[in-house]
Protein backbone atom coordinates (compact mmCIF):
# COMPACT_ATOMS: atom_id res chain seq x y z
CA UNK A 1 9.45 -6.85 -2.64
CA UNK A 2 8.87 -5.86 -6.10
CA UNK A 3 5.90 -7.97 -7.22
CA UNK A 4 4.68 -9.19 -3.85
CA UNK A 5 4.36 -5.15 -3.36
CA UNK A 6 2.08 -4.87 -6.34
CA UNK A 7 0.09 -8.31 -5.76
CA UNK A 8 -0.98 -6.88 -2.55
CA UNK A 9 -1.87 -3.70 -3.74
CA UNK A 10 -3.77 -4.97 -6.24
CA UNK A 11 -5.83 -7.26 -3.86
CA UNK A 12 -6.18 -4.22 -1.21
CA UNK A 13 -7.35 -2.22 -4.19
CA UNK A 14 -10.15 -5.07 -4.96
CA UNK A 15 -11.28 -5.13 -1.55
CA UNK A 16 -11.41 -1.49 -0.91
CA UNK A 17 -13.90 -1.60 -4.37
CA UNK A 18 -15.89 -3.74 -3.36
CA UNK A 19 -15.91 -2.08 0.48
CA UNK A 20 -16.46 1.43 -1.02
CA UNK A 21 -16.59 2.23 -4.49
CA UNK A 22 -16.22 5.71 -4.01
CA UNK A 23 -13.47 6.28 -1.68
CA UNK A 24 -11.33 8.98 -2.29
CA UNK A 25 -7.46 8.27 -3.47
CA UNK A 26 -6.57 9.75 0.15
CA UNK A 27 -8.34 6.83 2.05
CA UNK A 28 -7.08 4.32 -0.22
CA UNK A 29 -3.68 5.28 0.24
CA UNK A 30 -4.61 5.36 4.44
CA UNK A 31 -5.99 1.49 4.33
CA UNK A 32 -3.21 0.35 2.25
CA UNK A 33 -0.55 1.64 4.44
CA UNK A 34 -2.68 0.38 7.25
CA UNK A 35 -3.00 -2.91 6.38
CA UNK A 36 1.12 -3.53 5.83
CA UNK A 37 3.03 -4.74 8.78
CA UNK A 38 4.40 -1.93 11.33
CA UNK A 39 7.97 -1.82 10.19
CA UNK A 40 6.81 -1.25 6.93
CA UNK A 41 4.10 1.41 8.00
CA UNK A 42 6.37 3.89 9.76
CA UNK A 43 8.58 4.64 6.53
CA UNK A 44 5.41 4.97 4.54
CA UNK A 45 3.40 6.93 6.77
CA UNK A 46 6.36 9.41 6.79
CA UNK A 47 6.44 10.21 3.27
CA UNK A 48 3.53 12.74 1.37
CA UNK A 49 1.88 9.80 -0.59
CA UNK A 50 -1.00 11.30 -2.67
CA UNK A 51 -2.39 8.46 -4.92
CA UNK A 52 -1.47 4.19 -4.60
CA UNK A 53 0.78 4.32 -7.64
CA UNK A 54 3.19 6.68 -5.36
CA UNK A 55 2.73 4.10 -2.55
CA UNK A 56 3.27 0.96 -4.63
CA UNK A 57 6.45 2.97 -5.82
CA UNK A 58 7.71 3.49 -2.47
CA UNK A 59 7.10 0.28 -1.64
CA UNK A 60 9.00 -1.43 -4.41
CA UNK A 61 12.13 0.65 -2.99
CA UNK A 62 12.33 -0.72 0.40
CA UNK A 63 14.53 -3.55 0.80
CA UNK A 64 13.10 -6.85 0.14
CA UNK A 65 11.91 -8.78 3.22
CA UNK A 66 9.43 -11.65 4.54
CA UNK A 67 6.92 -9.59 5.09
CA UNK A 68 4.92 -10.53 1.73
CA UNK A 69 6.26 -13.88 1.66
């Protein structure tokens, strides 16, 4: 999941700009794990993840899938 994990970051990270410019690193860690599929979401939500480089980390752990194909 590797790059796919970081591509979508960094296109969730380019929407949440241009939705909010201010958001705090809380929310934007909230809306990214919110907008990953369900499977993916429940490992993530149960882990203390304070900024989106800690998510994209955790989310270039879990085994690869389909999900970003």
């Amino acid at each position: 999941m590797g790059d796919d994990a970081q591509r979508y970051v960094r296109r969730k990270m380019e929407i949440l700009r241009h939705i909010d410019s201010q958001m705090s690193e809380a929310r934007k860690v909230q809306e990214l794990i919110r907008g990953l599929p369900y499977e993916i979401q429940v490992p993530m939500v149960l882990q203390t993840l304070n900024t989106c480089d800690e998510s994209l980390r955790k989310l270039r752990k879990l085994p690869d899938t389909h999900f970003f194909s």
